[in-house]
Protein backbone atom coordinates (compact mmCIF):
# COMPACT_ATOMS: atom_id res chain seq x y z
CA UNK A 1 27.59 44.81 -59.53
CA UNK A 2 24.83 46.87 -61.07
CA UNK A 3 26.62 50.09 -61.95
CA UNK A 4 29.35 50.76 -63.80
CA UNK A 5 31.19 53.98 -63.50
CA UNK A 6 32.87 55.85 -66.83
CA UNK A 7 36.76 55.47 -65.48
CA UNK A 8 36.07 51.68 -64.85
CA UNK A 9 34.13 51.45 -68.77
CA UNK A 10 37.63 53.28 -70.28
CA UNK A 11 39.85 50.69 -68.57
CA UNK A 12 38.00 47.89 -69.69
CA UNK A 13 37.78 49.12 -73.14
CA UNK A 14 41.54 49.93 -73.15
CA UNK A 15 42.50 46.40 -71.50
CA UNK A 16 40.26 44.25 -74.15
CA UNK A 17 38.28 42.89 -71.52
CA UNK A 18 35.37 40.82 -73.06
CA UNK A 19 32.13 42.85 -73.41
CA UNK A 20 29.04 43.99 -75.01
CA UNK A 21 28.31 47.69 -75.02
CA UNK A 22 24.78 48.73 -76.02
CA UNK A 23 23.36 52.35 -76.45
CA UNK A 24 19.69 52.80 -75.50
CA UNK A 25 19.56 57.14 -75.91
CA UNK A 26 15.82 57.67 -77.21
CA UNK A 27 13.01 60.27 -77.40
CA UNK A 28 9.36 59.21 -76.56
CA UNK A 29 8.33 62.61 -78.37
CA UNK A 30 11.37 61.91 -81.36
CA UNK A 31 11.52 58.33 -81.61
CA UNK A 32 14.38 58.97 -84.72
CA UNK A 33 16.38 61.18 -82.06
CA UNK A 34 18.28 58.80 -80.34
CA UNK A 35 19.61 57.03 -83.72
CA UNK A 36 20.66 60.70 -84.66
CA UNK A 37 22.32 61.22 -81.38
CA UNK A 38 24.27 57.77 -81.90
CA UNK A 39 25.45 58.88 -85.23
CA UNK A 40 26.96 62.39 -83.92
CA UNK A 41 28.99 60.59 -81.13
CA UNK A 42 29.23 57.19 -79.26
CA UNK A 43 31.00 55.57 -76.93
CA UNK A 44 33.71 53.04 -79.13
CA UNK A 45 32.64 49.91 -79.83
CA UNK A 46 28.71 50.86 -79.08
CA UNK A 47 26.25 48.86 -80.76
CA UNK A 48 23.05 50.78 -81.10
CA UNK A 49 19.43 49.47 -79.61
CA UNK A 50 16.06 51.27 -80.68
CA UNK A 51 13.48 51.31 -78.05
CA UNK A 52 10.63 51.06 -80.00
CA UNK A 53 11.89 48.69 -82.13
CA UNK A 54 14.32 46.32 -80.26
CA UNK A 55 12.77 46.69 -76.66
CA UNK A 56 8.83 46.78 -77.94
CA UNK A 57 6.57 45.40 -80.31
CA UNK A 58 3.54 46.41 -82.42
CA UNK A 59 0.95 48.40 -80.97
CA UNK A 60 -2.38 47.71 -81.55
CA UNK A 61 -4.19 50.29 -79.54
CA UNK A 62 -4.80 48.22 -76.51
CA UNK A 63 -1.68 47.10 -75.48
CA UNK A 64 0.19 50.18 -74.74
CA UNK A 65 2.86 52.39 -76.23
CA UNK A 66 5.67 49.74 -75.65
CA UNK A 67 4.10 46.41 -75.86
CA UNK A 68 6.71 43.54 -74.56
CA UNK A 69 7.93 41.64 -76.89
CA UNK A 70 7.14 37.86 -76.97
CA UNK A 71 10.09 35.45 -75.82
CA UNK A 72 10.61 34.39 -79.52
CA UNK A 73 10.94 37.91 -81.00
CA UNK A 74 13.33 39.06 -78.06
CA UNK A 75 15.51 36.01 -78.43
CA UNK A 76 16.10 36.66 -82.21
CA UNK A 77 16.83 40.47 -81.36
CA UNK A 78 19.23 38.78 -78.58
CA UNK A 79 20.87 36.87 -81.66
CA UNK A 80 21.33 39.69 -83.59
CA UNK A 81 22.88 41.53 -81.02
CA UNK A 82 25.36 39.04 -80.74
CA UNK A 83 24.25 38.44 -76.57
CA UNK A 84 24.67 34.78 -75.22
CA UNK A 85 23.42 33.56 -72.66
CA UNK A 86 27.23 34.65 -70.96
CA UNK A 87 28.15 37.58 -72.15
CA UNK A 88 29.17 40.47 -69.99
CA UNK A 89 26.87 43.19 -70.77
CA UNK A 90 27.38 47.24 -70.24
CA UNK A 91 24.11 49.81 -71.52
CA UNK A 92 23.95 53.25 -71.65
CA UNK A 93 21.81 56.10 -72.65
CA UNK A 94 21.80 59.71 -72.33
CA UNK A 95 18.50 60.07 -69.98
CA UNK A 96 20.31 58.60 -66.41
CA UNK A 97 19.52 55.06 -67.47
CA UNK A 98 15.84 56.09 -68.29
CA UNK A 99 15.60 54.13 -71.17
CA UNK A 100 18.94 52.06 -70.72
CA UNK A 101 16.87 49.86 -67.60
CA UNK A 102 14.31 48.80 -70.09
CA UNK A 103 17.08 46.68 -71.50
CA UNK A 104 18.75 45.69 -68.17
CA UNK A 105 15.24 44.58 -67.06
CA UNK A 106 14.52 42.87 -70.33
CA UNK A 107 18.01 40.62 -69.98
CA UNK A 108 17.89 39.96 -66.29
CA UNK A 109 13.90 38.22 -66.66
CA UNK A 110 15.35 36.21 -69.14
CA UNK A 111 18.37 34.76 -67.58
CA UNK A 112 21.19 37.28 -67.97
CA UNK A 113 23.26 37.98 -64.69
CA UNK A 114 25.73 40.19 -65.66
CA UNK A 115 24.42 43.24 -67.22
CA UNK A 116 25.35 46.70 -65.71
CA UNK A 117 24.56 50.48 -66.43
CA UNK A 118 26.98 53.01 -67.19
CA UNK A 119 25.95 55.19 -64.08
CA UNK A 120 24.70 58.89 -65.56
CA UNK A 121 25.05 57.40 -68.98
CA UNK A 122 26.82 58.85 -72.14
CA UNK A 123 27.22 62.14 -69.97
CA UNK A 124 29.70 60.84 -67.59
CA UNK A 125 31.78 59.79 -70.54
CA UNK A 126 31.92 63.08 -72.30
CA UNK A 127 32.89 64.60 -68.90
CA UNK A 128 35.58 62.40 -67.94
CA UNK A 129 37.02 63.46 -71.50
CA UNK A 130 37.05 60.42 -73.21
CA UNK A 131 37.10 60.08 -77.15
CA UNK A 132 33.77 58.95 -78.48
CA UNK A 133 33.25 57.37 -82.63
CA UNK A 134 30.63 57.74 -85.39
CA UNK A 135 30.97 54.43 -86.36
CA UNK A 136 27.44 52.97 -87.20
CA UNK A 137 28.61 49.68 -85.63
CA UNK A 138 27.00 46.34 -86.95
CA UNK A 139 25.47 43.91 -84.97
CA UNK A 140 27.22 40.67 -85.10
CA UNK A 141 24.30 38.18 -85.16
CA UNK A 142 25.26 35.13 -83.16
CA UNK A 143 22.94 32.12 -83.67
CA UNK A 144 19.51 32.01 -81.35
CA UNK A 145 20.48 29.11 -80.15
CA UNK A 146 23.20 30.45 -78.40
CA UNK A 147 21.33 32.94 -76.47
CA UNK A 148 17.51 33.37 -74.27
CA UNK A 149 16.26 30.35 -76.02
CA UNK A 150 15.73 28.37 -73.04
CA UNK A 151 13.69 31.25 -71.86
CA UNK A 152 10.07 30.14 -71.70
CA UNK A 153 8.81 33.72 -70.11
CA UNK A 154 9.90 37.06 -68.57
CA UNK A 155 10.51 36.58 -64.79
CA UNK A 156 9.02 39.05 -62.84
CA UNK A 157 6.36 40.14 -65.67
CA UNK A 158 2.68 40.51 -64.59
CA UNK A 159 -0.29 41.02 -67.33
CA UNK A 160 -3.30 43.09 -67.24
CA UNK A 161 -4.90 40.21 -65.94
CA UNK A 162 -2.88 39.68 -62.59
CA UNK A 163 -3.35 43.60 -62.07
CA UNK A 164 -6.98 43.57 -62.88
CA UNK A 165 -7.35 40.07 -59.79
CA UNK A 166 -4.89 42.01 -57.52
CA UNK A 167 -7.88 44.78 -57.31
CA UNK A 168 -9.70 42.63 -55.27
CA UNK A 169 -6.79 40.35 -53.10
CA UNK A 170 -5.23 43.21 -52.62
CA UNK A 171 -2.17 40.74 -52.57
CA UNK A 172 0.77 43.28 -53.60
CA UNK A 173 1.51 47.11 -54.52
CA UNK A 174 1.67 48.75 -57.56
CA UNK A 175 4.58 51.39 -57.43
CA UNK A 176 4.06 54.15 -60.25
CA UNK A 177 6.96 55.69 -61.39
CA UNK A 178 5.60 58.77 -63.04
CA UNK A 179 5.94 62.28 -62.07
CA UNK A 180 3.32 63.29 -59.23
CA UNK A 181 1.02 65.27 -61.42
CA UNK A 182 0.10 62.15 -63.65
CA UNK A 183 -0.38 60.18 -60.98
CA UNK A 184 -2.99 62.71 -59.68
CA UNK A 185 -4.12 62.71 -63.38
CA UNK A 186 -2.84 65.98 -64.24
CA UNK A 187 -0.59 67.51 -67.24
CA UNK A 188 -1.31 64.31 -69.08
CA UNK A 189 0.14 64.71 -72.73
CA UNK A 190 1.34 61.01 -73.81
CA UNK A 191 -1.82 58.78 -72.80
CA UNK A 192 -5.59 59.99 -73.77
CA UNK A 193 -6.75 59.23 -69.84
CA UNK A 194 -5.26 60.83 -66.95
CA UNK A 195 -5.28 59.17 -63.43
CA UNK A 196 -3.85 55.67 -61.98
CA UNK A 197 -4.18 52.36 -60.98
CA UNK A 198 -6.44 52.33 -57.49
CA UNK A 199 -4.85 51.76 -54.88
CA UNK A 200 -1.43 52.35 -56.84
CA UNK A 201 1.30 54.59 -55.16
CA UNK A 202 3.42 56.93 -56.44
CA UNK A 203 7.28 57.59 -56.72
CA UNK A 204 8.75 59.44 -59.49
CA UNK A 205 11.44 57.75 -60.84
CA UNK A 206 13.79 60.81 -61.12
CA UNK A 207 13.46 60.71 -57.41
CA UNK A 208 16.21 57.79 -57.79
CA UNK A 209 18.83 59.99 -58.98
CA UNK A 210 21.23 62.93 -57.00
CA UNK A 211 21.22 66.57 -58.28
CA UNK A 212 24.01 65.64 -61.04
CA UNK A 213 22.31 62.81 -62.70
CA UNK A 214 24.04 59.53 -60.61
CA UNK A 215 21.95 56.99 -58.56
CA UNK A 216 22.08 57.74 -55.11
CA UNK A 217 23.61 55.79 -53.07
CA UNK A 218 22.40 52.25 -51.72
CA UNK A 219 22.23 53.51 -48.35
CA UNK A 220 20.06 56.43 -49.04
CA UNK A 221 17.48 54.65 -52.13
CA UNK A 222 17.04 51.83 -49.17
CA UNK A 223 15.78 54.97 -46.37
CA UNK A 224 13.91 56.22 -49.10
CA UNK A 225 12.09 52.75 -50.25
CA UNK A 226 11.62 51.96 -46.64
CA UNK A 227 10.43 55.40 -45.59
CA UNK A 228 7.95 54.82 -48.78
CA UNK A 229 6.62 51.15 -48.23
CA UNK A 230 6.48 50.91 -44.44
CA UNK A 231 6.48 47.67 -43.69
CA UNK A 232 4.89 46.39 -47.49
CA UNK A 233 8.53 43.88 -48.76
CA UNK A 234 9.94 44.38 -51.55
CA UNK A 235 8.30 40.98 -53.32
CA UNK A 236 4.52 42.94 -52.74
CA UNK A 237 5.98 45.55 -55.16
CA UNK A 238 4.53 45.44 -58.57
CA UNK A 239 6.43 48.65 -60.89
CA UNK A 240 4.65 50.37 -63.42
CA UNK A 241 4.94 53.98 -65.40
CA UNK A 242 3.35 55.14 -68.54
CA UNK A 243 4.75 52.25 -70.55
CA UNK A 244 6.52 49.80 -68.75
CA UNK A 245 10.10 52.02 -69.15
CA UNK A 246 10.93 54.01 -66.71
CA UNK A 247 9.00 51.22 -64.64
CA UNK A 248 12.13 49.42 -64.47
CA UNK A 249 14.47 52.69 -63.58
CA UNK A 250 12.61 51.88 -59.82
CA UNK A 251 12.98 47.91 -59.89
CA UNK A 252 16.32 48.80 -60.41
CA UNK A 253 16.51 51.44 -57.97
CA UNK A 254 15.64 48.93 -55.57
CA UNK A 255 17.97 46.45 -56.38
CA UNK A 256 20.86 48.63 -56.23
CA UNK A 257 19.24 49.37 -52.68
CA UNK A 258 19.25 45.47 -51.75
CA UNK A 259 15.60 45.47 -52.05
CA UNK A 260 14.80 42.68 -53.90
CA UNK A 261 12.43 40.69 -55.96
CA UNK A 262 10.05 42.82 -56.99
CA UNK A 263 7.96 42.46 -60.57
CA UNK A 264 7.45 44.95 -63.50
CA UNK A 265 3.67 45.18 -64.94
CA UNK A 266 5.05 45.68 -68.73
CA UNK A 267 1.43 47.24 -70.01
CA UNK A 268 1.56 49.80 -67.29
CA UNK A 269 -0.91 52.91 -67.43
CA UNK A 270 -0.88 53.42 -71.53
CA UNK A 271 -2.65 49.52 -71.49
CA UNK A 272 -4.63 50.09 -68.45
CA UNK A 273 -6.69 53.39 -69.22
CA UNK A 274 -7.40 52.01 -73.03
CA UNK A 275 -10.06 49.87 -72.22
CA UNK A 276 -13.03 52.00 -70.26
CA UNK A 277 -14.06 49.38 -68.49
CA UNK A 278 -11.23 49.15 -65.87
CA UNK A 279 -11.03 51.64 -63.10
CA UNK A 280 -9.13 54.59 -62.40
CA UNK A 281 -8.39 57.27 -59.73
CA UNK A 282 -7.28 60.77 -59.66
């Protein structure tokens, strides 16, 4: 199971059931907003996750505007939010899982297997009518040794490098999950180059979702995907976005479709366009 629906979330939380609940709700253009938004109202029992500081590292100018964090740093922030290497894991944000995947994708290259997404996100549980908390909620910091730490390196992660080789061997796909107009290079306001990867494809990751926020259904994201690729599998697909988020909203996507096996590039168009020497299309 991928998805998680709010009725099935209450039930669990009401029965005691054994689980971690995380809360990924950001803003790329107010990084403090999500915090805030945490603050005013969360699901009970929540334990807040910052994108940019949980889910990313330090930027250095060249490595995009959420640089993956090494295997050592995400195991400690693992251990301090109390995951082990067994531990049932729900995530939510506000955003339809926007920023929530990052986090399911981060977990699930690093050995987790039972990590879902509250489908539609915080949303759904204000709908269904459910009582939410302001509790700043600690994190319960369980010893590293407990969790990723026989993690050696993100599964399904390529680098710069493997992008920059695959120009030439042509041997998979890259899938870009931004809105059309960036991919054409238009509108672009978060990275100082517009354009994309050559050879790159496009399909906007809100594209995943139905007209009141949910994923669609399995049936129709696998027409979709197919109608997309042709005849390219699912293991040619490399994802990538602006910054190796909403990247992982399509990997997921396609998982929940049965389409498997297919690899995030982490750096994604913020790395790629900040050295001039790489090549771009429009």
């Amino acid at each position: 199971m991928l998805l998680i629906e709010a009725a099935e979330l209450k039930k669990d939380l009401d029965s005691g059931k054994e689980f971690l609940l995380f809360d990924c709700r950001f803003d790329l253009t107010n990084p403090k907003a999500g915090y805030e938004s945490y603050l005013e109202g969360h699901i009970p029992s929540a334990i807040y996750v910052d994108v940019d500081h949980d889910l990313a590292s330090e930027k250095n100018g060249q490595n995009g505007r959420h640089p993956l964090p090494t295997i050592e740093q995400w195991i400690k922030t693992c251990a301090s939010l109390g995951i082990t290497k067994d531990s049932n894991i729900v995530i939510y944000d506000n955003q339809s899982c926007m920023y929530a995947v990052r986090m399911w994708w981060m977990l699930r290259a690093t050995g987790h297997n039972h990590v879902r997404l509250l489908n539609t996100g915080y949303a759904s549980w204000l709908a269904a009518g459910f009582t939410s908390e302001k509790t700043d909620n600690p994190r319960p910091n369980t010893p590293a040794t407990s969790t990723t730490d026989r993690a050696i390196a993100y599964m399904d992660a390529l680098f710069v490098s493997d992008i920059l080789e695959n120009l030439s061997s042509k041997n998979f796909v890259v899938l870009d999950a931004r809105s059309a107009d960036r991919f054409r290079g238009e509108n672009e306001t978060l990275d100082p180059i517009g354009g994309h990867i050559p050879g790159a494809i496009n399909r906007f990751f809100k594209n995943n979702l139905d007209t009141n926020g949910q994923f669609k259904s399995p049936y129709v994201l696998a027409k979709e995907f197919k109608d997309l690729l042709g005849a390219i599998p699912s293991e040619s697909i490399i994802h990538q976005c602006g910054s190796g988020i909403t990247a992982c909203h399509n990997m997921f996507a396609m998982e929940l479709a049965g389409l498997k096996s297919s690899m995030i590039y982490p750096g994604s168009w913020s790395e790629w366009c900040a050295d001039a020497a790489r090549p771009i299309e429009k």
